[in-house]
PDB file of N, CA and C in Angstrom:
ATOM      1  N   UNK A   1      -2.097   2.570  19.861  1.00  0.00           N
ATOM      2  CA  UNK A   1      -2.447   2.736  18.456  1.00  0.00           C
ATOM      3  C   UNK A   1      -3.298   4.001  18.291  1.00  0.00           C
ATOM      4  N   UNK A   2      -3.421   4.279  17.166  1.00  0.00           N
ATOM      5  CA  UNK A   2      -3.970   5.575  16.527  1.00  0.00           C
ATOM      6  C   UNK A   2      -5.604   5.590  17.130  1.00  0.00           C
ATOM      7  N   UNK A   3      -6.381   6.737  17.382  1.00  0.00           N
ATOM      8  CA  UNK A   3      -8.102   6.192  17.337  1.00  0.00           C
ATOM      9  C   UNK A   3      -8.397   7.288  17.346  1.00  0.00           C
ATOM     10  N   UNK A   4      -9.656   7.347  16.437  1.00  0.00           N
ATOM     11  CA  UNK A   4     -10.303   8.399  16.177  1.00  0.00           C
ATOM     12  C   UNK A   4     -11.608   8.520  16.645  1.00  0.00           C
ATOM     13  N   UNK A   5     -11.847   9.504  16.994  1.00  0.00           N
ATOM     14  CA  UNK A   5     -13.309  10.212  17.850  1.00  0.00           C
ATOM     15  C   UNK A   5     -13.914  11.772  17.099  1.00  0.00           C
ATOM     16  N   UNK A   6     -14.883  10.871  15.968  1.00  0.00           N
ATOM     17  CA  UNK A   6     -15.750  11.920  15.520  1.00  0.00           C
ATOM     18  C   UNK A   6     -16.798  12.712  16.238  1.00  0.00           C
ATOM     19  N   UNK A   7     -17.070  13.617  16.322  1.00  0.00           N
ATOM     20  CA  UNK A   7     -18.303  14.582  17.156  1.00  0.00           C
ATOM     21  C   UNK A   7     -18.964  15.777  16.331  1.00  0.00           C
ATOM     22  N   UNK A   8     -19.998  16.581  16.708  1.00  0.00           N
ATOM     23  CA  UNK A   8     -20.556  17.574  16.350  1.00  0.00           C
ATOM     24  C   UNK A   8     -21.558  17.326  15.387  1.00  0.00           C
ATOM     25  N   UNK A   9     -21.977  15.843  14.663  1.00  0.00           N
ATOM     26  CA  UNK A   9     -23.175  15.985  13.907  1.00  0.00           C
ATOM     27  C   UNK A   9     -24.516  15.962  15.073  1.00  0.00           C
ATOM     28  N   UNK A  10     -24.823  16.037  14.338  1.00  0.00           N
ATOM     29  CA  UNK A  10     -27.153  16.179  14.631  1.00  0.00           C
ATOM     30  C   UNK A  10     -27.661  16.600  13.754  1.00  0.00           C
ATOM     31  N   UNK A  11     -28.849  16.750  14.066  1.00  0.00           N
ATOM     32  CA  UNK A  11     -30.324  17.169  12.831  1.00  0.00           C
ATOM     33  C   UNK A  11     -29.888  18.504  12.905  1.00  0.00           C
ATOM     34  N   UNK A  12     -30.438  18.818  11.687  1.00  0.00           N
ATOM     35  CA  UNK A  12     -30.168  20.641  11.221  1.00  0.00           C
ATOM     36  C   UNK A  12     -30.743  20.842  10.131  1.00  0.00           C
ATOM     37  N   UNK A  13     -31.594  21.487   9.488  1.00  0.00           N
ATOM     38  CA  UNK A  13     -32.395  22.095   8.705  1.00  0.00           C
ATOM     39  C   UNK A  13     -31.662  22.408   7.857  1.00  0.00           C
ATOM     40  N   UNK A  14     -32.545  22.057   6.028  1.00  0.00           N
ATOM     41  CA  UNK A  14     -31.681  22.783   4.565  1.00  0.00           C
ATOM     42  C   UNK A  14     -31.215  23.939   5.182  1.00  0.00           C
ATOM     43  N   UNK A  15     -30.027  24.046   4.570  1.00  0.00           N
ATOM     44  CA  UNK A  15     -29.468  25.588   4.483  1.00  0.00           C
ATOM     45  C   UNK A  15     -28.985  26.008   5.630  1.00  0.00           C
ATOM     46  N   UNK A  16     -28.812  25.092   6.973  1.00  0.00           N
ATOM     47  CA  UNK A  16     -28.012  25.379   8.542  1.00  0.00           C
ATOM     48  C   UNK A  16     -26.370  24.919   8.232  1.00  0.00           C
ATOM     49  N   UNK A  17     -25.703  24.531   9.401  1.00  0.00           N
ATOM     50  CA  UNK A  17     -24.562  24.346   9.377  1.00  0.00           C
ATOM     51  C   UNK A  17     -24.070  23.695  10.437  1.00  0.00           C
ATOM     52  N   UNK A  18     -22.968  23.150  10.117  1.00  0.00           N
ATOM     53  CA  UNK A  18     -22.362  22.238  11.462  1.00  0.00           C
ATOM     54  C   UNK A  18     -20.950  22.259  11.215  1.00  0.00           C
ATOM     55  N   UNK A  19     -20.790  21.938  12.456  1.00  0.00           N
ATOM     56  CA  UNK A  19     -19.244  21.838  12.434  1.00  0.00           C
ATOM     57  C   UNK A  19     -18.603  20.634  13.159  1.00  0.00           C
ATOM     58  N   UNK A  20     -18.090  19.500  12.394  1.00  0.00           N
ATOM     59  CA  UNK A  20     -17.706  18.247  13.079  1.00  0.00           C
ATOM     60  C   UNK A  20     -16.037  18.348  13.086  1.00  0.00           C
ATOM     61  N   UNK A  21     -16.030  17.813  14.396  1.00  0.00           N
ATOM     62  CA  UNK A  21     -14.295  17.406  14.759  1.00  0.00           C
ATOM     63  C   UNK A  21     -13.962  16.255  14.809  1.00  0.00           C
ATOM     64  N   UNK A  22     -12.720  16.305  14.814  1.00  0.00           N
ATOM     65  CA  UNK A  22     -12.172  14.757  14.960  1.00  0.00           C
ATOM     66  C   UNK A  22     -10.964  14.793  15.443  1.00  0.00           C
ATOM     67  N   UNK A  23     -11.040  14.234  16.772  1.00  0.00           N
ATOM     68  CA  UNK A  23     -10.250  14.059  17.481  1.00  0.00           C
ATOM     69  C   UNK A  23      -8.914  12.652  17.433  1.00  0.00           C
ATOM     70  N   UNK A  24      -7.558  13.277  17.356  1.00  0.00           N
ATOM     71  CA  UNK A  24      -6.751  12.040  16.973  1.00  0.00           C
ATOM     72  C   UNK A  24      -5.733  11.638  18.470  1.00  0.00           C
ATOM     73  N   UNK A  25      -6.013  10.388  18.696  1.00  0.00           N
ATOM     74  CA  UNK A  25      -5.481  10.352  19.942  1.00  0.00           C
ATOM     75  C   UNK A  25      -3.973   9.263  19.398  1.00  0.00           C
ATOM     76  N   UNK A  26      -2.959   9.406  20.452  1.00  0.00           N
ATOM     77  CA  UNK A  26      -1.738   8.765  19.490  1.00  0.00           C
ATOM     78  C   UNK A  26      -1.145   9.820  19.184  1.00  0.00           C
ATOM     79  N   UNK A  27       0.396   9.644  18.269  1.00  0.00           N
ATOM     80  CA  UNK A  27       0.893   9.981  17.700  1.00  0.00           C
ATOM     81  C   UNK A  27       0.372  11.123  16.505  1.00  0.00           C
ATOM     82  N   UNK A  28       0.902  12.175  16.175  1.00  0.00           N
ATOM     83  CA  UNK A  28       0.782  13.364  15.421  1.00  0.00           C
ATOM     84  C   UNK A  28       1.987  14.016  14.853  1.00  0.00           C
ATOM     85  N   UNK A  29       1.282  13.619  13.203  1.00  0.00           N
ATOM     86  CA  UNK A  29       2.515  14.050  12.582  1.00  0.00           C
ATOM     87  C   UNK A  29       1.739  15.348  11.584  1.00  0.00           C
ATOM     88  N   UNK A  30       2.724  16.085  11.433  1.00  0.00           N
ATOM     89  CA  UNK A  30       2.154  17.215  10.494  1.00  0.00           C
ATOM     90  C   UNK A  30       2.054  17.072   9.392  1.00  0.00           C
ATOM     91  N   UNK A  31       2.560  16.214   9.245  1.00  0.00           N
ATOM     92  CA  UNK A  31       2.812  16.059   7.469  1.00  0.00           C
ATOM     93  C   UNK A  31       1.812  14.923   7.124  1.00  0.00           C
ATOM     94  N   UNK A  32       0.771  14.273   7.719  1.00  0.00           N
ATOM     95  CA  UNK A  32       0.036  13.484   7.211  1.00  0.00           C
ATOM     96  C   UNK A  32      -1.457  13.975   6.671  1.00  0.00           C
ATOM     97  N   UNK A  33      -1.662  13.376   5.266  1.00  0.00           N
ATOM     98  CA  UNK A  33      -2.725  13.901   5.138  1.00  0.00           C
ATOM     99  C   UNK A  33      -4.239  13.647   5.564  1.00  0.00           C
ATOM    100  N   UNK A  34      -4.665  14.038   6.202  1.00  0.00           N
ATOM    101  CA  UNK A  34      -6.093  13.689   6.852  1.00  0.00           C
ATOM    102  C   UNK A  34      -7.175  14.352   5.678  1.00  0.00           C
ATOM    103  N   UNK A  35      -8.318  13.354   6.155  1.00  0.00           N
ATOM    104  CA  UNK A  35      -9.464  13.430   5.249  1.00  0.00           C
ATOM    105  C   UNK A  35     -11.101  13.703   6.241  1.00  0.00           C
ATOM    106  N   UNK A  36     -12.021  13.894   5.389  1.00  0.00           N
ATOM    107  CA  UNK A  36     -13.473  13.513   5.635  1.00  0.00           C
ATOM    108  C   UNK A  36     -13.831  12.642   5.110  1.00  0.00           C
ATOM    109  N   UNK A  37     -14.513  11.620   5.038  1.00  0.00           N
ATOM    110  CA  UNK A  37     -15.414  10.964   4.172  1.00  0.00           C
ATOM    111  C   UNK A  37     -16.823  11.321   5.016  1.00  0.00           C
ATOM    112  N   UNK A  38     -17.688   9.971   3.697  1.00  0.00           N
ATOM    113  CA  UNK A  38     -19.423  10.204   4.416  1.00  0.00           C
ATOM    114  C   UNK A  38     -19.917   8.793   3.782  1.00  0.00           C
ATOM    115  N   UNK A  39     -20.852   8.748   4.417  1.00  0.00           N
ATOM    116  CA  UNK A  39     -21.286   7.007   3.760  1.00  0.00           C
ATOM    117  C   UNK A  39     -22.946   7.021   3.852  1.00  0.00           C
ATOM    118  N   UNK A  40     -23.537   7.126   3.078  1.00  0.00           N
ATOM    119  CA  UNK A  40     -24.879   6.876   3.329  1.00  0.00           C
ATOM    120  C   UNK A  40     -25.724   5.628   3.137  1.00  0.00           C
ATOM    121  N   UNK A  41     -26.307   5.383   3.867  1.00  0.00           N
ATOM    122  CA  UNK A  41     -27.071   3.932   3.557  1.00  0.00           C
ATOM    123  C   UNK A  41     -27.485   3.603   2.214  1.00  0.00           C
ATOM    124  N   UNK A  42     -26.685   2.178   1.854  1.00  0.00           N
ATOM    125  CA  UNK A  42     -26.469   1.383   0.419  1.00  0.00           C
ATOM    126  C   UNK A  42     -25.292   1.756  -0.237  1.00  0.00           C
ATOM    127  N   UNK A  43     -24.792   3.005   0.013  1.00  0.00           N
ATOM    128  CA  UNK A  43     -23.871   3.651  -0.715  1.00  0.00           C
ATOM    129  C   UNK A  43     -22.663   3.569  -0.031  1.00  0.00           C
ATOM    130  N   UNK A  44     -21.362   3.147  -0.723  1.00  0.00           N
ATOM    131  CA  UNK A  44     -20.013   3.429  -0.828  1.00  0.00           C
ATOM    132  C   UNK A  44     -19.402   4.577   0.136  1.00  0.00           C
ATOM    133  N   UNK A  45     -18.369   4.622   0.671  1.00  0.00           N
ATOM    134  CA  UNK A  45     -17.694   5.596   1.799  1.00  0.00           C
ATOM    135  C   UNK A  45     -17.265   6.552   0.604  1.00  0.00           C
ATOM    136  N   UNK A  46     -17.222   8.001   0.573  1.00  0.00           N
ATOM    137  CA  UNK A  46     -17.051   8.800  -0.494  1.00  0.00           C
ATOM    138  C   UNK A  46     -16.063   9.778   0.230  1.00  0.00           C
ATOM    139  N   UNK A  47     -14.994   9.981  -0.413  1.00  0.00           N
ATOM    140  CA  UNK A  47     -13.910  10.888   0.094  1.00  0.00           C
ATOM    141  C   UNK A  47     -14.755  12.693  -0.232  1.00  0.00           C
ATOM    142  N   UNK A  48     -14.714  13.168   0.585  1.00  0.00           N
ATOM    143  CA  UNK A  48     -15.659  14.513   0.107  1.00  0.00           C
ATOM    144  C   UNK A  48     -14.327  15.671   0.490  1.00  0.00           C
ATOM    145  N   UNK A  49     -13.158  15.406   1.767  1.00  0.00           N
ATOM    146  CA  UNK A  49     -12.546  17.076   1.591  1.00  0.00           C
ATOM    147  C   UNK A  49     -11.083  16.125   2.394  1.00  0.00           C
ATOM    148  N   UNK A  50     -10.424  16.614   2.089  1.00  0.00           N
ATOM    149  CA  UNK A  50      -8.432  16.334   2.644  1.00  0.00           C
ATOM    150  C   UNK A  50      -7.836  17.525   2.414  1.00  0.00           C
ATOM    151  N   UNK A  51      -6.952  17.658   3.800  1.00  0.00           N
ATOM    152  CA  UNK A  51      -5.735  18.579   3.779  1.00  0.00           C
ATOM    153  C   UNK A  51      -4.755  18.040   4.304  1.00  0.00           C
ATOM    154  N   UNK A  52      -3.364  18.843   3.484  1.00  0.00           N
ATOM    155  CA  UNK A  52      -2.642  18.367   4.198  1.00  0.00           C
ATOM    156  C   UNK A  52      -2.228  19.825   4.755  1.00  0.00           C
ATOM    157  N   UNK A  53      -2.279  21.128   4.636  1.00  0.00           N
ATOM    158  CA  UNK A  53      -1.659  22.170   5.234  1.00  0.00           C
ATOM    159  C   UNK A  53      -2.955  23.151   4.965  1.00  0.00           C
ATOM    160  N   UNK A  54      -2.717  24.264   5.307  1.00  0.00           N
ATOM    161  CA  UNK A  54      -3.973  25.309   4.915  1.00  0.00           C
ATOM    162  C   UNK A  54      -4.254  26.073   3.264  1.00  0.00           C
ATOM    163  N   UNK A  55      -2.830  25.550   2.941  1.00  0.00           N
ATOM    164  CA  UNK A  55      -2.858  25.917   1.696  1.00  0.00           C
ATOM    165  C   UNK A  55      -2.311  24.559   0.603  1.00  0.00           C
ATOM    166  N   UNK A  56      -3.035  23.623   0.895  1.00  0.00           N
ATOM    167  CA  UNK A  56      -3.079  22.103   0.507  1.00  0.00           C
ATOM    168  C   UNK A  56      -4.543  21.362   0.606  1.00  0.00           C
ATOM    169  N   UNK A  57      -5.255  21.624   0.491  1.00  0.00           N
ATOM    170  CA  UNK A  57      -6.776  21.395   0.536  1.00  0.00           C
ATOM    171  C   UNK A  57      -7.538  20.773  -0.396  1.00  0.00           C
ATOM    172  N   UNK A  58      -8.507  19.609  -0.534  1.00  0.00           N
ATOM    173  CA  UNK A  58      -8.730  19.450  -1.882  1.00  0.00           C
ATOM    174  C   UNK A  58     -10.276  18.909  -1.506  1.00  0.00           C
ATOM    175  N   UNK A  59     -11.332  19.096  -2.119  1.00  0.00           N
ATOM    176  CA  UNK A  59     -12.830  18.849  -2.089  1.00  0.00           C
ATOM    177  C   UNK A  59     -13.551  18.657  -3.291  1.00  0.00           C
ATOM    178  N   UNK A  60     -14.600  17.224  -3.071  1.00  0.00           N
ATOM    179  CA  UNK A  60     -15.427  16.618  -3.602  1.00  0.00           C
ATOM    180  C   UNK A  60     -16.058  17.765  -4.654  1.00  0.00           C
ATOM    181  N   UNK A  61     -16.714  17.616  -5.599  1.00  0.00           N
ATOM    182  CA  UNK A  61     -17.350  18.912  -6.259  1.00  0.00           C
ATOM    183  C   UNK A  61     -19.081  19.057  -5.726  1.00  0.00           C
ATOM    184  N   UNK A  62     -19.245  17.743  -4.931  1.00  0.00           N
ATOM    185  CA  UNK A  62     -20.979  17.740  -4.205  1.00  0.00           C
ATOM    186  C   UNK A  62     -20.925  19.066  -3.232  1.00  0.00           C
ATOM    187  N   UNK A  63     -19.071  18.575  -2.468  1.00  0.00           N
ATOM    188  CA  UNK A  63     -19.292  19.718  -1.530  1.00  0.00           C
ATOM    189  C   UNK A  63     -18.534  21.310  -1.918  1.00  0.00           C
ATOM    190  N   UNK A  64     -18.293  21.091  -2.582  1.00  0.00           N
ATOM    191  CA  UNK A  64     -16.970  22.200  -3.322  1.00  0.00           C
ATOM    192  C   UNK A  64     -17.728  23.921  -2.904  1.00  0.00           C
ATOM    193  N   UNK A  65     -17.423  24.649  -2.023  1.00  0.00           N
ATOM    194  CA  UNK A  65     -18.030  25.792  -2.294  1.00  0.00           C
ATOM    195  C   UNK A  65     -18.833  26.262  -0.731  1.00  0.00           C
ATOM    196  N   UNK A  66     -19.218  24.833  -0.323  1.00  0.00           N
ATOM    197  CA  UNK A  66     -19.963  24.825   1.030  1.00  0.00           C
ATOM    198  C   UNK A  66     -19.115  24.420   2.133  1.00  0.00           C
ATOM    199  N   UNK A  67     -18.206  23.778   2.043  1.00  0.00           N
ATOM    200  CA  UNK A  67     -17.885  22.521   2.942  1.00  0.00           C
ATOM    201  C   UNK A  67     -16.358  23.189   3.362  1.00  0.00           C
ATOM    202  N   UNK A  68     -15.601  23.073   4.482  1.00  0.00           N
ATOM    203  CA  UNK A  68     -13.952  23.925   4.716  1.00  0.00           C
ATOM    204  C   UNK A  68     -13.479  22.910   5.485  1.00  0.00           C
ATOM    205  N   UNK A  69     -12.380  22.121   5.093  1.00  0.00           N
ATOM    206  CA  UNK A  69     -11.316  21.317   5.816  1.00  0.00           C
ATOM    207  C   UNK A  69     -10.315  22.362   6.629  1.00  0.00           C
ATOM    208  N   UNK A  70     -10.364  21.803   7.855  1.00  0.00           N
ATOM    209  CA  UNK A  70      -9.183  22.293   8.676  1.00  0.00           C
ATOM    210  C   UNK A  70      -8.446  21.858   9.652  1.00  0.00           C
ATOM    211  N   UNK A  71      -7.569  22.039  10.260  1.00  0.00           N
ATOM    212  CA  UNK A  71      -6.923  21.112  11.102  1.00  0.00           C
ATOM    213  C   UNK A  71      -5.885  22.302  12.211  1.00  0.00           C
ATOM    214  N   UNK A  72      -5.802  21.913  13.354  1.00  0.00           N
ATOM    215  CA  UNK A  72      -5.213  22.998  14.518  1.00  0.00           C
ATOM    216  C   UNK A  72      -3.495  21.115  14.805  1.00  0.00           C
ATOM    217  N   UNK A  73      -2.549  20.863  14.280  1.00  0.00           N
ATOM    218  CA  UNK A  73      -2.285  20.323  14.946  1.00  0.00           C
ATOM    219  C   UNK A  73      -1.928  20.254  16.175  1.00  0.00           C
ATOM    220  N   UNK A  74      -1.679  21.109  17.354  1.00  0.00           N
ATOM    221  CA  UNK A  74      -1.691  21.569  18.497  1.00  0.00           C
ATOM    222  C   UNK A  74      -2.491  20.848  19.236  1.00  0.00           C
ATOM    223  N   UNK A  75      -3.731  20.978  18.760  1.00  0.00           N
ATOM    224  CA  UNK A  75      -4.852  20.250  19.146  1.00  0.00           C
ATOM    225  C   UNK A  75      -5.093  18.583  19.193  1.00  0.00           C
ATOM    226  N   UNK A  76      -4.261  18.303  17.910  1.00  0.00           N
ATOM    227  CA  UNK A  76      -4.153  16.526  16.769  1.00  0.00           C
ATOM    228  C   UNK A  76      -5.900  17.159  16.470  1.00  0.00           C
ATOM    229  N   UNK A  77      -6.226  17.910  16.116  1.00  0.00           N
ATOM    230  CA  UNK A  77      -7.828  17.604  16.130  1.00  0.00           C
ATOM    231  C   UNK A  77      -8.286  18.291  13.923  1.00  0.00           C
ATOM    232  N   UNK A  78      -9.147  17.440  13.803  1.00  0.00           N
ATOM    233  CA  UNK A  78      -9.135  18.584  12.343  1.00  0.00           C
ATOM    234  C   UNK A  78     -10.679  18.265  12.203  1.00  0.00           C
ATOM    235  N   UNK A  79     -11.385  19.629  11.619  1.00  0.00           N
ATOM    236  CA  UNK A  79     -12.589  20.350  11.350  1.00  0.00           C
ATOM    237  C   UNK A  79     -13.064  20.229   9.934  1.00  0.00           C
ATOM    238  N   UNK A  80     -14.088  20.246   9.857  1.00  0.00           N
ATOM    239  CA  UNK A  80     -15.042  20.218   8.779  1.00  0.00           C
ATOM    240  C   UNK A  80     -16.170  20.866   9.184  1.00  0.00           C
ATOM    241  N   UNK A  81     -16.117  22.533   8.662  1.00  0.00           N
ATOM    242  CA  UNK A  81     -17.058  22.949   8.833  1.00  0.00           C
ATOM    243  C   UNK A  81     -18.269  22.980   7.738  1.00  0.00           C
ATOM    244  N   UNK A  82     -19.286  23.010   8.287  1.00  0.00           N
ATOM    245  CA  UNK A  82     -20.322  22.678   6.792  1.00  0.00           C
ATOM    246  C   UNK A  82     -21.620  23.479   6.619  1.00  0.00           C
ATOM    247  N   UNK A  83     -21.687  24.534   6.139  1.00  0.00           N
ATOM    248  CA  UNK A  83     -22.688  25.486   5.540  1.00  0.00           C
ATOM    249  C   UNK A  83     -23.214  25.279   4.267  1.00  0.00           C
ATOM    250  N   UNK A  84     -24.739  25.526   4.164  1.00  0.00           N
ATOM    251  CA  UNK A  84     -25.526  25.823   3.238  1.00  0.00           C
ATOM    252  C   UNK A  84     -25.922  23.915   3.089  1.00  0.00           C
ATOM    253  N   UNK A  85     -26.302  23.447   4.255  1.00  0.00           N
ATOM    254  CA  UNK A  85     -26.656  22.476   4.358  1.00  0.00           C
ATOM    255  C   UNK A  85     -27.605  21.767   3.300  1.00  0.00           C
ATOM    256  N   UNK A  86     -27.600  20.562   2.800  1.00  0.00           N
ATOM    257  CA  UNK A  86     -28.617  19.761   1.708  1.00  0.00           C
ATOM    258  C   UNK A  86     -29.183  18.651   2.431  1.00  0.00           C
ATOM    259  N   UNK A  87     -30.646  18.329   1.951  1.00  0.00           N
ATOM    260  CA  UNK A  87     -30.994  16.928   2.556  1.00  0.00           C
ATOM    261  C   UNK A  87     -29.764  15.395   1.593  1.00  0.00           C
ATOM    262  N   UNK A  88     -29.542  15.947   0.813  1.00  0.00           N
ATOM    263  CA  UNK A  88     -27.998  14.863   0.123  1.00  0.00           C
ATOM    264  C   UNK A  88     -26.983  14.818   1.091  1.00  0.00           C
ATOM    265  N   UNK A  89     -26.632  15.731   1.611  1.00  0.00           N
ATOM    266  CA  UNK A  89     -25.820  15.545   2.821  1.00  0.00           C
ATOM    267  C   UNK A  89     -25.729  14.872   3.869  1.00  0.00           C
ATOM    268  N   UNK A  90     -27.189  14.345   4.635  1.00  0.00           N
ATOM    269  CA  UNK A  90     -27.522  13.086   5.503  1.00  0.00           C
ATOM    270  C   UNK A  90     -26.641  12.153   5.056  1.00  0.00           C
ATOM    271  N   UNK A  91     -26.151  12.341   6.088  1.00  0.00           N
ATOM    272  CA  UNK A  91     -24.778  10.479   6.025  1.00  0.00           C
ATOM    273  C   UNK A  91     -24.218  10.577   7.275  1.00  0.00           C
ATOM    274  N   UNK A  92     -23.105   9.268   7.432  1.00  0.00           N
ATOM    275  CA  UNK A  92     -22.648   9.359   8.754  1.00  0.00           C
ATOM    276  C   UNK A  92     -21.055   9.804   8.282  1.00  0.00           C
ATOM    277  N   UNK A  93     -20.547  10.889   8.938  1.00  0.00           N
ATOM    278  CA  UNK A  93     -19.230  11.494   8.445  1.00  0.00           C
ATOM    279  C   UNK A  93     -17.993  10.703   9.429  1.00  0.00           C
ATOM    280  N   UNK A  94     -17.267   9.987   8.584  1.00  0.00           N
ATOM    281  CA  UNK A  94     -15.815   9.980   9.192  1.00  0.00           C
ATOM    282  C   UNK A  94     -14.564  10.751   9.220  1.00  0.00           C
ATOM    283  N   UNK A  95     -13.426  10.321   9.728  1.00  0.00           N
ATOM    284  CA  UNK A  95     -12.119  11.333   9.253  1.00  0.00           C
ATOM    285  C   UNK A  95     -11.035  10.187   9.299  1.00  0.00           C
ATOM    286  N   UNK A  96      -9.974  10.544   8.377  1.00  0.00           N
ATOM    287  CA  UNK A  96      -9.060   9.222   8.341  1.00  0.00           C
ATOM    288  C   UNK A  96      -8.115   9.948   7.358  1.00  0.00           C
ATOM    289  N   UNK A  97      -6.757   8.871   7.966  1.00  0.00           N
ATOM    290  CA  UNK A  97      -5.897   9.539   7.251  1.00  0.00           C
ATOM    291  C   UNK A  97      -5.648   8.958   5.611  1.00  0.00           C
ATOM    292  N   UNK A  98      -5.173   9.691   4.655  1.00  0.00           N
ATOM    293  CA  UNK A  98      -4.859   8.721   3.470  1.00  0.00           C
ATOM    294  C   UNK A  98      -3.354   9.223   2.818  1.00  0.00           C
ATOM    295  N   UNK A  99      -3.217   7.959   1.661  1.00  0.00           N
ATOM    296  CA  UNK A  99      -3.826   7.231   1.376  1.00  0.00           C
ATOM    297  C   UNK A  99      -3.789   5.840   2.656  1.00  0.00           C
ATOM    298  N   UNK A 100      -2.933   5.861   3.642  1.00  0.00           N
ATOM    299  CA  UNK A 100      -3.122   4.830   4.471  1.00  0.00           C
ATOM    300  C   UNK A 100      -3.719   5.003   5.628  1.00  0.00           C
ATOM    301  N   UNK A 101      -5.199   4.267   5.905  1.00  0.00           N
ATOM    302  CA  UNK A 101      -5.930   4.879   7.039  1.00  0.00           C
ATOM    303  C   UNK A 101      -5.340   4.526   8.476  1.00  0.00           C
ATOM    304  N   UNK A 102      -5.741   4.812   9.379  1.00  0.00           N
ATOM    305  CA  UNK A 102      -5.570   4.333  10.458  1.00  0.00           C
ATOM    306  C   UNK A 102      -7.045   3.393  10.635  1.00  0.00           C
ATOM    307  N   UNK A 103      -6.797   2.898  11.966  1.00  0.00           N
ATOM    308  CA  UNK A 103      -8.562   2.288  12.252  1.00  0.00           C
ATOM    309  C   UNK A 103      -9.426   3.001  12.441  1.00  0.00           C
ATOM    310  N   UNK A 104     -10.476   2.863  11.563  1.00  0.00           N
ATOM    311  CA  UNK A 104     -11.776   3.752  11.398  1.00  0.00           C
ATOM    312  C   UNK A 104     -12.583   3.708  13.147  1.00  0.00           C
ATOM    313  N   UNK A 105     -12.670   5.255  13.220  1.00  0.00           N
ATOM    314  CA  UNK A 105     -13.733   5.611  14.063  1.00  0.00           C
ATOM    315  C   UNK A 105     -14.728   5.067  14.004  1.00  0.00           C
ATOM    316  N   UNK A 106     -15.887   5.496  14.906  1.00  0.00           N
ATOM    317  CA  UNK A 106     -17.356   5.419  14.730  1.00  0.00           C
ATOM    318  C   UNK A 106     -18.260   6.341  14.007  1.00  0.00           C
ATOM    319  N   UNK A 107     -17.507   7.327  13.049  1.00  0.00           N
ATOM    320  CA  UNK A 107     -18.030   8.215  12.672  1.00  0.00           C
ATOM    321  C   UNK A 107     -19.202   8.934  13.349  1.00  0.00           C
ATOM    322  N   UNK A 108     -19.846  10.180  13.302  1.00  0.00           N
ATOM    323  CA  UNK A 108     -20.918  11.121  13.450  1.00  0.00           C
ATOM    324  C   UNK A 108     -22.024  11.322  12.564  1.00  0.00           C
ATOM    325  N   UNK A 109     -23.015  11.055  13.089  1.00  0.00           N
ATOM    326  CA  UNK A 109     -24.645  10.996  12.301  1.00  0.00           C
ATOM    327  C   UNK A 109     -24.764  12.535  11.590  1.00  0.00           C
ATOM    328  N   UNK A 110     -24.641  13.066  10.324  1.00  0.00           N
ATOM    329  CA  UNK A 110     -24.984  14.441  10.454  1.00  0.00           C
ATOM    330  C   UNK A 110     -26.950  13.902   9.427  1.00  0.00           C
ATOM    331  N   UNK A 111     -27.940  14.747   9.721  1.00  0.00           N
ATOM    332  CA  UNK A 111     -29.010  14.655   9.417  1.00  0.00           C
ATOM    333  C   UNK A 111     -29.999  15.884   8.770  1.00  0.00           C
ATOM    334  N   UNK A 112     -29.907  15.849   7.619  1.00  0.00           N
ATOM    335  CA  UNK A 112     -30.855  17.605   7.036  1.00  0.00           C
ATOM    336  C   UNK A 112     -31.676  16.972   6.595  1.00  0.00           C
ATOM    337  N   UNK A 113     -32.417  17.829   7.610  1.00  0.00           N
ATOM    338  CA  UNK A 113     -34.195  17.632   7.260  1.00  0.00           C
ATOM    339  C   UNK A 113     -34.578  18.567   7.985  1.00  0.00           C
ATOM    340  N   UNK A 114     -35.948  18.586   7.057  1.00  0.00           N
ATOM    341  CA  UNK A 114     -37.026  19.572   7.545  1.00  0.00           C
ATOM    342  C   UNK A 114     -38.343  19.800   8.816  1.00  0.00           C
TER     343      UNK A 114
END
C-alpha cells in the first residue's frame, strides 16, 4: 500500500525558510494530484498548496506568495518550499493525495519562533 514519509520541518525564525519533502513509497502515477496540508492544535487540517503538473498549481491565500508546491516524479517525492516564514505558520505539515487520500503520514513539526 501507498505510505507517506514527511521530513524537513524544525524551529526557524519569522522570516527564515524551509523546505519539507514527502516521500511516496508504492505506486506513482503522474497524473495524481498531490497536496500539502497543516493542522494546528484545536484547529481543522487546512489544504494550503496542490499540484498536479508545474503549470497546475493552486495555493491557500494565508500562503499565496510565500509558499511553492513541487514535485520531481522520478523521485515519487514532492516539495514545499516555504519562505518569509510567520509565527501562524507553526503547525504540523502533511502531504496527501486528493480528492482521494491515501493513508495519512505522520506529518512534520514545522515551528516559527523567536
Amino acid at each position: 500500500q501507498v505510505h507517506l514519509v514527511e521530513s524537513g520541518g524544525g524551529l526557524v525564525r519569522p522570516g527564515g525558510s524551509l523546505r519539507l519533502s514527502c516521500a511516496v513509497s508504492g505506486s506513482w502515477f503522474r497524473q495524481n494530484v498531490m497536496a500539502w496540508f497543516r493542522q494546528a492544535p484545536g484547529k481543522q487540517r487546512e489544504l494550503i498548496a496542490s499540484i498536479f503538473s508545474e503549470d497546475g498549481t493552486n495555493y491557500a491565500d494565508s500562503v499565496k506568495g510565500r509558499f511553492t508546491i513541487s514535485r520531481d516524479n522520478a523521485k515519487k517525492t514532492v516539495y514545499l518550499q516555504m519562505d518569509s516564514l510567520k509565527p501562524e505558520d507553526t503547525a504540523v505539515y502533511f502531504c496527501n493525495r486528493v480528492p482521494q487520500p491515501f493513508p495519512w503520514g505522520q506529518g512534520t513539526q514545522v515551528t516559527v519562533s523567536s
